[in-house]
PDB file of N, CA and C in Angstrom:
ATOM      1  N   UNK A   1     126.937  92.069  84.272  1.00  0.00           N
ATOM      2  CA  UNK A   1     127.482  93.157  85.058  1.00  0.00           C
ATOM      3  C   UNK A   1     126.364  93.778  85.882  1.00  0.00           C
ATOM      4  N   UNK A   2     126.533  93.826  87.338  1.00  0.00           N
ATOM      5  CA  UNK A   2     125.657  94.897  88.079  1.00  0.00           C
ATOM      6  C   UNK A   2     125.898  95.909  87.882  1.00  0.00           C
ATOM      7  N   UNK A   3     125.453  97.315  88.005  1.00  0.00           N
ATOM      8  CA  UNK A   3     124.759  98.478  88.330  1.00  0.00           C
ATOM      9  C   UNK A   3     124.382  98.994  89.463  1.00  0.00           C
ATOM     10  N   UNK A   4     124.073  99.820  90.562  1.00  0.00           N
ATOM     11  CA  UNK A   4     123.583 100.171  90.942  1.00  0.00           C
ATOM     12  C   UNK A   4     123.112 101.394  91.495  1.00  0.00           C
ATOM     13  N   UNK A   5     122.153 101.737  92.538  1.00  0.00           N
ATOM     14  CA  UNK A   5     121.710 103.622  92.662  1.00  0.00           C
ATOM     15  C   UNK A   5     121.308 103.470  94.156  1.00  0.00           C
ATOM     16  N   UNK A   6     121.894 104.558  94.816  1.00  0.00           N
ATOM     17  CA  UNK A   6     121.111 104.706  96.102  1.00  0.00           C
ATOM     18  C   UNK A   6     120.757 105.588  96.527  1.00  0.00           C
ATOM     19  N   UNK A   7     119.623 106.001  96.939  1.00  0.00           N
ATOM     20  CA  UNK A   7     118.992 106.960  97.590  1.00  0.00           C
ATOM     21  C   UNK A   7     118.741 106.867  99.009  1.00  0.00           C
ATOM     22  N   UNK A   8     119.629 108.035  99.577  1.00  0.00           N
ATOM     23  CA  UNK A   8     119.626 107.773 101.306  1.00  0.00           C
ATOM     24  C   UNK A   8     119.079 108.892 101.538  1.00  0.00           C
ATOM     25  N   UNK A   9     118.104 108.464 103.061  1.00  0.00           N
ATOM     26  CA  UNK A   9     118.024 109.347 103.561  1.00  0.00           C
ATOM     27  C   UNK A   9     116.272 110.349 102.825  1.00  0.00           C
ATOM     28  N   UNK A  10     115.512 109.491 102.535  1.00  0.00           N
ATOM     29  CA  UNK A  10     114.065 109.408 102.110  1.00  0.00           C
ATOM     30  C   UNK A  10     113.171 109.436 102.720  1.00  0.00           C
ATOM     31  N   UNK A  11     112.502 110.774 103.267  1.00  0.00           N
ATOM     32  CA  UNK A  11     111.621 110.711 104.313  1.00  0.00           C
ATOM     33  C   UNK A  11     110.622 110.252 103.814  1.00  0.00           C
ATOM     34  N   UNK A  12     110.503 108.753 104.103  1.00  0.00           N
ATOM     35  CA  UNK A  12     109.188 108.042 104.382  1.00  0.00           C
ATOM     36  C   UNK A  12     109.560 106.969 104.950  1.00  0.00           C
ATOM     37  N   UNK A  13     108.796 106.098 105.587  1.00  0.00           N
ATOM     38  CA  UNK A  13     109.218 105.287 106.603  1.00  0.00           C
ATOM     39  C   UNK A  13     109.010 104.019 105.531  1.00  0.00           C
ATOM     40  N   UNK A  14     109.769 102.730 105.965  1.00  0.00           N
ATOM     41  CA  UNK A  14     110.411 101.740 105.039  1.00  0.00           C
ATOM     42  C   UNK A  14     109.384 100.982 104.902  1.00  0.00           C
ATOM     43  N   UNK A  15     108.667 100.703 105.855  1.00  0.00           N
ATOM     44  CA  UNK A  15     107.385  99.635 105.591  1.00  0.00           C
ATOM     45  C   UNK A  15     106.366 100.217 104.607  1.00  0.00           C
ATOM     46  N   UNK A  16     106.561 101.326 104.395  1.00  0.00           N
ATOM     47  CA  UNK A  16     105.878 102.264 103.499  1.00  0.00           C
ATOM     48  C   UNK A  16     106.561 101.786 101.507  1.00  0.00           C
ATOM     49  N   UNK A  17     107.657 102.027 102.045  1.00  0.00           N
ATOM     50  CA  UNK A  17     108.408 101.862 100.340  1.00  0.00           C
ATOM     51  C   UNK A  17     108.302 100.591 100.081  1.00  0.00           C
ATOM     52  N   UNK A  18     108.613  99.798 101.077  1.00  0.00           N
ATOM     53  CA  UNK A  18     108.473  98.329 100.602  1.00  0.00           C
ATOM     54  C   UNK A  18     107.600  97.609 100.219  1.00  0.00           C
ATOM     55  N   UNK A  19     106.401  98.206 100.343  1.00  0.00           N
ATOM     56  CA  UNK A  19     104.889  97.552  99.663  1.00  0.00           C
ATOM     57  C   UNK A  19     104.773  97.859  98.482  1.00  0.00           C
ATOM     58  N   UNK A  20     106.001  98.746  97.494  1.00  0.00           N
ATOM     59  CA  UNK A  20     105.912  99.354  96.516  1.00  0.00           C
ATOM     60  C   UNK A  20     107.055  98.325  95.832  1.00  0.00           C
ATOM     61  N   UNK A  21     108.223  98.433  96.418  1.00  0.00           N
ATOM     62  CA  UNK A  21     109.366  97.594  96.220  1.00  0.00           C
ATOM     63  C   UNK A  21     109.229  96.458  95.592  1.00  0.00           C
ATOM     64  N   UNK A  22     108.214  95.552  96.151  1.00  0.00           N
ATOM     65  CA  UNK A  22     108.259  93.937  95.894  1.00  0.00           C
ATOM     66  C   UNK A  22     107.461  94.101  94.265  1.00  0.00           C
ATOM     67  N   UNK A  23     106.707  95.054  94.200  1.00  0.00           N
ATOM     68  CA  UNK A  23     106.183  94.612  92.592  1.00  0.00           C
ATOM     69  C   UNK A  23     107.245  95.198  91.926  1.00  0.00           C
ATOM     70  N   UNK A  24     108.574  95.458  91.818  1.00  0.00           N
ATOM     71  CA  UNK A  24     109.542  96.076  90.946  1.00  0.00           C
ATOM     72  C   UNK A  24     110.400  94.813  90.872  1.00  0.00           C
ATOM     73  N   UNK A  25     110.744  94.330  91.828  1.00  0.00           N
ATOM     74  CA  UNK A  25     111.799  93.202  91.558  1.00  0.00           C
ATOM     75  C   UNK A  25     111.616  92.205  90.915  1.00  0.00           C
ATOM     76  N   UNK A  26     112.561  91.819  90.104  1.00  0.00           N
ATOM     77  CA  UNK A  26     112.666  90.559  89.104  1.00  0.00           C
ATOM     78  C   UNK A  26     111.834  91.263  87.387  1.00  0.00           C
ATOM     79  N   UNK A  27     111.853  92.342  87.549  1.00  0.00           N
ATOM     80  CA  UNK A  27     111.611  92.793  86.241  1.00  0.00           C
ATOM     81  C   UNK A  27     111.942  93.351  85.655  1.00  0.00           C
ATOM     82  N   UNK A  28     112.035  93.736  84.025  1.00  0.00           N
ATOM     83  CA  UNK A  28     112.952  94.573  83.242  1.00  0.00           C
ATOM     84  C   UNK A  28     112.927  95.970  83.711  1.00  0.00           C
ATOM     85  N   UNK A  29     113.773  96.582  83.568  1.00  0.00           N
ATOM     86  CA  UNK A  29     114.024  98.395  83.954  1.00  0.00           C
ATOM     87  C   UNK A  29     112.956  99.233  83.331  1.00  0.00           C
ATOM     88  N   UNK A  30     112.775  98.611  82.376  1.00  0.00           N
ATOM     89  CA  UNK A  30     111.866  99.459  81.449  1.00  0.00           C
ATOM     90  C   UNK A  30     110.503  99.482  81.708  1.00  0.00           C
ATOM     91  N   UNK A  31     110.349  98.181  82.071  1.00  0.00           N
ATOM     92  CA  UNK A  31     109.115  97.429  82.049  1.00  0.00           C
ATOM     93  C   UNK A  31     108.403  98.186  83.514  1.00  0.00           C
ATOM     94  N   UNK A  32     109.922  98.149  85.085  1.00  0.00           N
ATOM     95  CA  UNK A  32     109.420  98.388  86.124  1.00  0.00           C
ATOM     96  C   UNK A  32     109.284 100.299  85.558  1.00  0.00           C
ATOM     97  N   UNK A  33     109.918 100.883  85.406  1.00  0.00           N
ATOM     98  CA  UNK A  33     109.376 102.630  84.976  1.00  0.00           C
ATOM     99  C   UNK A  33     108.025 102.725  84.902  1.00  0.00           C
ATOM    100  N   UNK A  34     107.526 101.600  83.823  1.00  0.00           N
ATOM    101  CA  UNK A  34     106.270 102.184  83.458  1.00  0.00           C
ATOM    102  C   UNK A  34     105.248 101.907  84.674  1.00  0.00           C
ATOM    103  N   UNK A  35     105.560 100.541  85.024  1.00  0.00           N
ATOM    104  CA  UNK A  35     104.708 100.287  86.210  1.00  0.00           C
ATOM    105  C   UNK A  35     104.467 101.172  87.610  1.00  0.00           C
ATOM    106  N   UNK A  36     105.963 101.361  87.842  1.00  0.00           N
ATOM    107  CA  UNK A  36     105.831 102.729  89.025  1.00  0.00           C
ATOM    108  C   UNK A  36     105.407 104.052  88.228  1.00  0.00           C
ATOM    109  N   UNK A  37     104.969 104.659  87.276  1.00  0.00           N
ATOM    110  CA  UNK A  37     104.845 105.368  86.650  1.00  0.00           C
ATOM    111  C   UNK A  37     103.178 105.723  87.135  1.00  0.00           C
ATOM    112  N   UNK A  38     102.330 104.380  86.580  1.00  0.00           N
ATOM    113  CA  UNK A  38     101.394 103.824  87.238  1.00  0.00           C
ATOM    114  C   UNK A  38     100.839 104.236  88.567  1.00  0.00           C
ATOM    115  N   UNK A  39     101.660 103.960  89.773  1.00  0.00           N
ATOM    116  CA  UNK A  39     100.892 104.115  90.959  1.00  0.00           C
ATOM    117  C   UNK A  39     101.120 105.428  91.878  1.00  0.00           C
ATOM    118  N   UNK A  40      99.680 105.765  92.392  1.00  0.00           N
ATOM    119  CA  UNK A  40     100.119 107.362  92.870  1.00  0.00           C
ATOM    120  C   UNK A  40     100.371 106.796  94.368  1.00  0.00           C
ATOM    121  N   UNK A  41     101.614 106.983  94.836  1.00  0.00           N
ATOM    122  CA  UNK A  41     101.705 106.865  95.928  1.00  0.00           C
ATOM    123  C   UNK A  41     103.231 107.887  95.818  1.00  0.00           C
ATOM    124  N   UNK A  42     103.764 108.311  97.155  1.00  0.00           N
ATOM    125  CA  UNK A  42     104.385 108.983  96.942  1.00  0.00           C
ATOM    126  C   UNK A  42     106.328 107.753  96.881  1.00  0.00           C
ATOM    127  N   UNK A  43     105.684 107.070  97.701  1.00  0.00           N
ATOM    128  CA  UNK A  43     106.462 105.825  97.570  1.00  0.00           C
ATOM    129  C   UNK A  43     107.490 105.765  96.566  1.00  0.00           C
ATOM    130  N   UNK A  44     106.519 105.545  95.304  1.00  0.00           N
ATOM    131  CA  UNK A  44     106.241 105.276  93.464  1.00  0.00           C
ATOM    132  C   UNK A  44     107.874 106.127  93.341  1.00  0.00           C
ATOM    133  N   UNK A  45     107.127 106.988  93.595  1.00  0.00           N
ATOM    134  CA  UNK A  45     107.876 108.231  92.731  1.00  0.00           C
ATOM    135  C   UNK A  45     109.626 108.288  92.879  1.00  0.00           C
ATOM    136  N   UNK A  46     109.780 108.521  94.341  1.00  0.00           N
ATOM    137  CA  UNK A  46     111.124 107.421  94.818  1.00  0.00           C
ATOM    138  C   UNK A  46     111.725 106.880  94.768  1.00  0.00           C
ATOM    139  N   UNK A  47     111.246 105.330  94.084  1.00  0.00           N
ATOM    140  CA  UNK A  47     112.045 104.325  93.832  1.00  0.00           C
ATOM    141  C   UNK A  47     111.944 104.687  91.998  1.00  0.00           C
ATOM    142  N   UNK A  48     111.371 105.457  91.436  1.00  0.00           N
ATOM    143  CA  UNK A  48     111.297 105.808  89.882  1.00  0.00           C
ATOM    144  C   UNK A  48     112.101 106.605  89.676  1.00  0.00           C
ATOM    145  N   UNK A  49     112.791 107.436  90.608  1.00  0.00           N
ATOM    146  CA  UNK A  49     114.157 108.593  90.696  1.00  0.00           C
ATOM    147  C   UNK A  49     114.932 107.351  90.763  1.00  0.00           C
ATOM    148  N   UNK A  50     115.355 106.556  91.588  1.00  0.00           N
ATOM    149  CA  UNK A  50     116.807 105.887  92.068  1.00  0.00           C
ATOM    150  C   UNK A  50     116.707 104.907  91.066  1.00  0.00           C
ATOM    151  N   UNK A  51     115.323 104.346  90.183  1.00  0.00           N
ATOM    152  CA  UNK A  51     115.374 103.479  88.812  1.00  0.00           C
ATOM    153  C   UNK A  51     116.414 103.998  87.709  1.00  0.00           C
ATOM    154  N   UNK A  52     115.770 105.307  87.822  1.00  0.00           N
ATOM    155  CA  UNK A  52     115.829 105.567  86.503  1.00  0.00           C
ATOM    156  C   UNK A  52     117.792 106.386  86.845  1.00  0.00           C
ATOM    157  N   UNK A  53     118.001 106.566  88.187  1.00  0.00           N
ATOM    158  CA  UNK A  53     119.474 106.797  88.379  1.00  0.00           C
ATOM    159  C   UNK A  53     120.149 105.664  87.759  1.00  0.00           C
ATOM    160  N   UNK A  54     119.741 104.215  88.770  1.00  0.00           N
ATOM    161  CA  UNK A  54     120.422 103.176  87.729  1.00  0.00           C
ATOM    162  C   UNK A  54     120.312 102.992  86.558  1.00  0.00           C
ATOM    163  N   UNK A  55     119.531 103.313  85.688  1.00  0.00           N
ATOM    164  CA  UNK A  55     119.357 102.977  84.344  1.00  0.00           C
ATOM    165  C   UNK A  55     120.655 103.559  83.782  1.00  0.00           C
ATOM    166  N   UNK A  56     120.453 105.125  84.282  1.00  0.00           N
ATOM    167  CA  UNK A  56     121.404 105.810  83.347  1.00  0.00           C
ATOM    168  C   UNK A  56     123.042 105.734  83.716  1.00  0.00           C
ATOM    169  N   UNK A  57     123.010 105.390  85.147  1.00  0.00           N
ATOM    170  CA  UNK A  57     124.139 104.854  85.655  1.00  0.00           C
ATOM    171  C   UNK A  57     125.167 103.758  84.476  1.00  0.00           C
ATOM    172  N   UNK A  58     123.934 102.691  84.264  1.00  0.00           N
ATOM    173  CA  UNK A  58     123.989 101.441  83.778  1.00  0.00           C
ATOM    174  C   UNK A  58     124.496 102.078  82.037  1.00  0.00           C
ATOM    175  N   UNK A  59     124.343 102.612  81.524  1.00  0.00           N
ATOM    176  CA  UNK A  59     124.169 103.439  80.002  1.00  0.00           C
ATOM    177  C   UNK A  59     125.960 104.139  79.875  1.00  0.00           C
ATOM    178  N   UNK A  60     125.863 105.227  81.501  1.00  0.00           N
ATOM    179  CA  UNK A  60     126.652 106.165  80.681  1.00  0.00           C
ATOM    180  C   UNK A  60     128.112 105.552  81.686  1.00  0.00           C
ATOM    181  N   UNK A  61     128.054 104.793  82.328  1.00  0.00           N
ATOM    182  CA  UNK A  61     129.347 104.085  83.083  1.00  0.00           C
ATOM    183  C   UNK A  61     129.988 103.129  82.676  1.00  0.00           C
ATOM    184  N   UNK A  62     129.238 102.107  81.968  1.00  0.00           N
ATOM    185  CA  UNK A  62     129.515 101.118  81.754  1.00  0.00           C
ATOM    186  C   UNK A  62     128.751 100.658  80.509  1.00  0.00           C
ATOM    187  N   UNK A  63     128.186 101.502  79.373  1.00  0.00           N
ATOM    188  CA  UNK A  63     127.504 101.179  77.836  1.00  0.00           C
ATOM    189  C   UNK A  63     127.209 100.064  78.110  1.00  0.00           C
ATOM    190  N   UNK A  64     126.622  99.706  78.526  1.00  0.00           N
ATOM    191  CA  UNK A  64     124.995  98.739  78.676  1.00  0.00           C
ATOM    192  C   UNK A  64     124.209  99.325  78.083  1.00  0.00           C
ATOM    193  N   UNK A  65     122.877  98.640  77.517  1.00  0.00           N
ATOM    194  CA  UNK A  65     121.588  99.026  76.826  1.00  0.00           C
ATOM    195  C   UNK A  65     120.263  98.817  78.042  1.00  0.00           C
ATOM    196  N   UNK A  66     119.166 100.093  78.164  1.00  0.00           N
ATOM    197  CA  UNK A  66     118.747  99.813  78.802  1.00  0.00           C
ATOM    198  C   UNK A  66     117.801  98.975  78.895  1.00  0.00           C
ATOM    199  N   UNK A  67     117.752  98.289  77.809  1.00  0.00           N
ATOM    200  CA  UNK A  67     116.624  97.167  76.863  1.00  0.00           C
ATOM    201  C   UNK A  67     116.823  95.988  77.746  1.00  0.00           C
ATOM    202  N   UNK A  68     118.453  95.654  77.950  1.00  0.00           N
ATOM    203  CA  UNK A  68     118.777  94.370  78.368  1.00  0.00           C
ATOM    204  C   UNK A  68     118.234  94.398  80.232  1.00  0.00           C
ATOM    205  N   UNK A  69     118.465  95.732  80.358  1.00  0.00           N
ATOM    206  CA  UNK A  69     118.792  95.359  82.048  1.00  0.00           C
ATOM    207  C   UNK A  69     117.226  94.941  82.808  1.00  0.00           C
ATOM    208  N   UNK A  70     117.822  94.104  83.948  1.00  0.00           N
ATOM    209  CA  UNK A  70     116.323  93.719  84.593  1.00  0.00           C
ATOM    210  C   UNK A  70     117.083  93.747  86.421  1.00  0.00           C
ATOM    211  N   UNK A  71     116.123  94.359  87.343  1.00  0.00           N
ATOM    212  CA  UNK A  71     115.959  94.907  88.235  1.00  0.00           C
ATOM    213  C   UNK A  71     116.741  92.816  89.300  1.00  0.00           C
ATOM    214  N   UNK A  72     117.632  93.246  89.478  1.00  0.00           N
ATOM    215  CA  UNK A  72     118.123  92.104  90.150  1.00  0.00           C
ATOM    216  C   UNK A  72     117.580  92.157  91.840  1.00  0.00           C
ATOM    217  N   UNK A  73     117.605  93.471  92.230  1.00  0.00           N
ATOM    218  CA  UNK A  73     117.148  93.345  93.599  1.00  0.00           C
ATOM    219  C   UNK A  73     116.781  94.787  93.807  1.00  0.00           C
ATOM    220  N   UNK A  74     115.745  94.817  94.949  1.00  0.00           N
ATOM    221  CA  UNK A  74     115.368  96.432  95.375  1.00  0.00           C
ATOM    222  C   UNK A  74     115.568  96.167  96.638  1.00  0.00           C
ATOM    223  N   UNK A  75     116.292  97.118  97.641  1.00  0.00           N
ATOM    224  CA  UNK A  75     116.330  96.533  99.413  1.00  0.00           C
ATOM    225  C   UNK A  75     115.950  98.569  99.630  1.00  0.00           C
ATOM    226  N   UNK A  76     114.981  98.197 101.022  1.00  0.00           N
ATOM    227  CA  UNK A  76     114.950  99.007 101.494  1.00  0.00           C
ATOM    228  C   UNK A  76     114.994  98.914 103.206  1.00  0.00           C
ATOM    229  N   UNK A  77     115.971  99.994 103.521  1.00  0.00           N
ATOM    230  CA  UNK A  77     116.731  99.995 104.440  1.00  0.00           C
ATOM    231  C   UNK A  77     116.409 100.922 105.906  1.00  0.00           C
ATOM    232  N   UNK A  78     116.350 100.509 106.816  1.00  0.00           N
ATOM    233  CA  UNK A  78     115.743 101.831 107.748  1.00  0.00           C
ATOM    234  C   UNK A  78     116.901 103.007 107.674  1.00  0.00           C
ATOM    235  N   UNK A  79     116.655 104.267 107.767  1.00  0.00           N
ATOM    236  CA  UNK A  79     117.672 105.259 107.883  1.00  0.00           C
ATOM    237  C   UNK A  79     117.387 106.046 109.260  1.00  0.00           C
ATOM    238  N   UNK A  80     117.836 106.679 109.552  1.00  0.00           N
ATOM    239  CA  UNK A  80     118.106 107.551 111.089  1.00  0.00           C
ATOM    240  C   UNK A  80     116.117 107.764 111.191  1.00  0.00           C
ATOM    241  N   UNK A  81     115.652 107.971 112.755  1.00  0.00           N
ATOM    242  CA  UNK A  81     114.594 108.379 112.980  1.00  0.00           C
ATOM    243  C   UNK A  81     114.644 110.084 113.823  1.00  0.00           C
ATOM    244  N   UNK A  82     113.658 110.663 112.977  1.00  0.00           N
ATOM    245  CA  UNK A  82     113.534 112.135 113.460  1.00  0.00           C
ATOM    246  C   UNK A  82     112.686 112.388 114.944  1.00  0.00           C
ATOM    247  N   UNK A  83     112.982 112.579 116.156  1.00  0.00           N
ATOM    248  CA  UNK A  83     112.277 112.636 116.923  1.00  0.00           C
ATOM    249  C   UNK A  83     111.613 113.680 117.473  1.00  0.00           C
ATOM    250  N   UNK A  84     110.715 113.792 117.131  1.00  0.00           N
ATOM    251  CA  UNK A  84     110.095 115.354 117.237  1.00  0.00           C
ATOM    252  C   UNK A  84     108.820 114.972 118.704  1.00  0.00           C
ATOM    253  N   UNK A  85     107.827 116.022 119.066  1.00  0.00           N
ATOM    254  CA  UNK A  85     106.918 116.254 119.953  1.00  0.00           C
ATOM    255  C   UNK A  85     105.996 116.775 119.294  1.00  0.00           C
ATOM    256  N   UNK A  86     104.606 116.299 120.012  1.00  0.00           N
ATOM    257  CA  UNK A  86     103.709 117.729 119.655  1.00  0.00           C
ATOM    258  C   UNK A  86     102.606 117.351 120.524  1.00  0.00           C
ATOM    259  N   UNK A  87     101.883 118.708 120.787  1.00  0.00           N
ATOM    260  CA  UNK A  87     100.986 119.060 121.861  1.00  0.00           C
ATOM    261  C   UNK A  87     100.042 118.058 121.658  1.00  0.00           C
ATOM    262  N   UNK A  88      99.961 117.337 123.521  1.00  0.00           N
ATOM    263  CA  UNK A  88      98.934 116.441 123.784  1.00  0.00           C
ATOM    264  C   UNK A  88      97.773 117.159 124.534  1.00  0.00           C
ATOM    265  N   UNK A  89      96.813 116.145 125.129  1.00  0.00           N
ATOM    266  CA  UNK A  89      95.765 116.830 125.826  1.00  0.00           C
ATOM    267  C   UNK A  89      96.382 117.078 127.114  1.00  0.00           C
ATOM    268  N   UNK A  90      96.236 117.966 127.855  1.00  0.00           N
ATOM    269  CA  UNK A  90      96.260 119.064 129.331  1.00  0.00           C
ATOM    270  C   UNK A  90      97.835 119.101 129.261  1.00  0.00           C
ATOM    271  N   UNK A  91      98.183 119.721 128.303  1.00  0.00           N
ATOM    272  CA  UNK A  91      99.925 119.875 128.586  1.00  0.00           C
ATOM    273  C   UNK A  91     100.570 118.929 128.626  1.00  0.00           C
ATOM    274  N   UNK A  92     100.687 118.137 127.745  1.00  0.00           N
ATOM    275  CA  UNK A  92     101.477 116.485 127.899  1.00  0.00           C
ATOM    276  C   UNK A  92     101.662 116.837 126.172  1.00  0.00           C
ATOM    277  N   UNK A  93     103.157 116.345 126.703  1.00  0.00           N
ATOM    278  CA  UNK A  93     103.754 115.725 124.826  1.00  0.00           C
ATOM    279  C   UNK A  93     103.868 114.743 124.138  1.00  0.00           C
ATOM    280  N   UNK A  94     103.204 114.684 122.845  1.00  0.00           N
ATOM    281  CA  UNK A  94     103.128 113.692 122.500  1.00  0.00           C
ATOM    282  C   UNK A  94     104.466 112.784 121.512  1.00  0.00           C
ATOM    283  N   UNK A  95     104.976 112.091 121.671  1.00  0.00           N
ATOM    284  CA  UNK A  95     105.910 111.952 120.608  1.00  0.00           C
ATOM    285  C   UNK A  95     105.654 111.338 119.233  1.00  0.00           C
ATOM    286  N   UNK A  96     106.638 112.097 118.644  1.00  0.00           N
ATOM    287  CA  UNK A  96     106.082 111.623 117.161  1.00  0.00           C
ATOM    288  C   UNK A  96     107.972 111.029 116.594  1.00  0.00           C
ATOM    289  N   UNK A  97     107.521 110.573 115.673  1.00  0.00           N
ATOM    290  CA  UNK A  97     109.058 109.517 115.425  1.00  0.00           C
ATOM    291  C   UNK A  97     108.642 109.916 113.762  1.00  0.00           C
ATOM    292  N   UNK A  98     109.879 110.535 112.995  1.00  0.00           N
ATOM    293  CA  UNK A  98     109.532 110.369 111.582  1.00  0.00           C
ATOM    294  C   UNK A  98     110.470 109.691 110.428  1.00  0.00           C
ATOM    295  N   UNK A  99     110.279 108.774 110.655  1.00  0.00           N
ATOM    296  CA  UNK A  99     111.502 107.644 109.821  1.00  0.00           C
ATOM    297  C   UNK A  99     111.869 108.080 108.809  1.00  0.00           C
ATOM    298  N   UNK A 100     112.884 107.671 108.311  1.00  0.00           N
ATOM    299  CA  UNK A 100     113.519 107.719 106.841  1.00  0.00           C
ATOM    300  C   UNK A 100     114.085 106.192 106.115  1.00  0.00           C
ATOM    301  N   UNK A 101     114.295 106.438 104.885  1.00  0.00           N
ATOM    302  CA  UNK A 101     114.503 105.300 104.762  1.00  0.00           C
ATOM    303  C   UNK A 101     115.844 105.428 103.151  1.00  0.00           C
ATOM    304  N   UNK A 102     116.401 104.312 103.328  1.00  0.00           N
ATOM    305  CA  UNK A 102     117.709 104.222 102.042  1.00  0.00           C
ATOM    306  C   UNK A 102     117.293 103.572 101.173  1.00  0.00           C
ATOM    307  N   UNK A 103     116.868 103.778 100.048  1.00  0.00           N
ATOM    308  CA  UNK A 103     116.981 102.902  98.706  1.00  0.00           C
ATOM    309  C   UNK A 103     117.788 102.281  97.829  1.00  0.00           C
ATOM    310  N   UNK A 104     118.137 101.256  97.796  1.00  0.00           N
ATOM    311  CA  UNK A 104     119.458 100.565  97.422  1.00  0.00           C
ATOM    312  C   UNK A 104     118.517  99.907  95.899  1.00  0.00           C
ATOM    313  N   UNK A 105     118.835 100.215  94.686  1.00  0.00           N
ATOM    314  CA  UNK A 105     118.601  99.143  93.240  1.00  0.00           C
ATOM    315  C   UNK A 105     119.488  98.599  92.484  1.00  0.00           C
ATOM    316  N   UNK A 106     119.703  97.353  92.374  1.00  0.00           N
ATOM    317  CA  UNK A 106     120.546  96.778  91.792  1.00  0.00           C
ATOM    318  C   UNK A 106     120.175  96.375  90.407  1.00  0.00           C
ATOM    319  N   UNK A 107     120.928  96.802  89.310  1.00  0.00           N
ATOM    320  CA  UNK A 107     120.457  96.357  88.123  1.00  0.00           C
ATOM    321  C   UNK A 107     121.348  95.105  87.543  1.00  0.00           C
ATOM    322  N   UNK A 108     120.781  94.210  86.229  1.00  0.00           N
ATOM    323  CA  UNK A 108     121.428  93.218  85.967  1.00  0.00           C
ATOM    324  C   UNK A 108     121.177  92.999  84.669  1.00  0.00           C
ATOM    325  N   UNK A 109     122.567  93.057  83.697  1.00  0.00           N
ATOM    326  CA  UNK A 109     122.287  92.739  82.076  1.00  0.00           C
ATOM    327  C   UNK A 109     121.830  91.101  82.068  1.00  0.00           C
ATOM    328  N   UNK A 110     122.285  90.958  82.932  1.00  0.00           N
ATOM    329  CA  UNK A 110     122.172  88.833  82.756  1.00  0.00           C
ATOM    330  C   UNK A 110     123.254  88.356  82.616  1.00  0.00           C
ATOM    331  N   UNK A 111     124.281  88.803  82.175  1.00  0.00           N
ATOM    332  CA  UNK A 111     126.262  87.948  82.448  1.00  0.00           C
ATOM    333  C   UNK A 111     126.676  88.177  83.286  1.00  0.00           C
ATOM    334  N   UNK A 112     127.160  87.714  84.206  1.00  0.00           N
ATOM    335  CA  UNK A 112     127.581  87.238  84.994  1.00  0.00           C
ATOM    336  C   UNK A 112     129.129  87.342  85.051  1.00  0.00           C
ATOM    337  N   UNK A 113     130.189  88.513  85.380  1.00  0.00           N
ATOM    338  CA  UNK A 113     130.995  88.765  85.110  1.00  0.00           C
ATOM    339  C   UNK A 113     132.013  89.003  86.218  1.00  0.00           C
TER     340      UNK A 113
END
């Protein structure tokens, strides 16, 4: 049985989360917690909220154990861009773009149902 958690709408830009992303996938739930637990990035912390959403998702929806489950996929998604300005040299604006991004985690007991 899948699981899953999403977090939309994450101000940080996606190429950012996704360097964090790829060491979570294909590993136990438990196993990935501790690891993002591990790294200070603000990234980390992010995908360790929308983990640990699926975990409990996975527990109190559908009584799964969180022993069994292992991280079937992490996708991260571009979300809307903030377009803001700010003061250049001799009166010229500079633009600034501040991405967001959606966190999609899919969890997986291993049957296939």
């Amino acid at each position: 049985m899948e699981v899953q958690a999403i977090t939309r709408y994450a101000r940080m830009s996606p190429k950012k989360v996704r360097e964090v992303v790829r060491t979570v996938q294909g590993r136990k739930a438990s196993e990935a917690v501790d690891l993002l637990t591990l790294i200070p990035r603000k990234s980390a912390r992010l995908i360790v909220k929308t983990l640990k959403s699926a975990i409990a998702n996975a527990e109190n929806n559908n009584n799964l154990s969180a022993d069994s489950l292992v991280v079937k996929s992490a996708i991260v998604e571009n979300g809307p861009v903030l377009k803001r300005f700010k003061a250049g040299a001799r009166g010229t604006a500079m633009p600034r773009r501040k991405k967001m991004s959606h966190i999609k985690i899919v969890l997986s007991d291993g049957n296939s149902n």
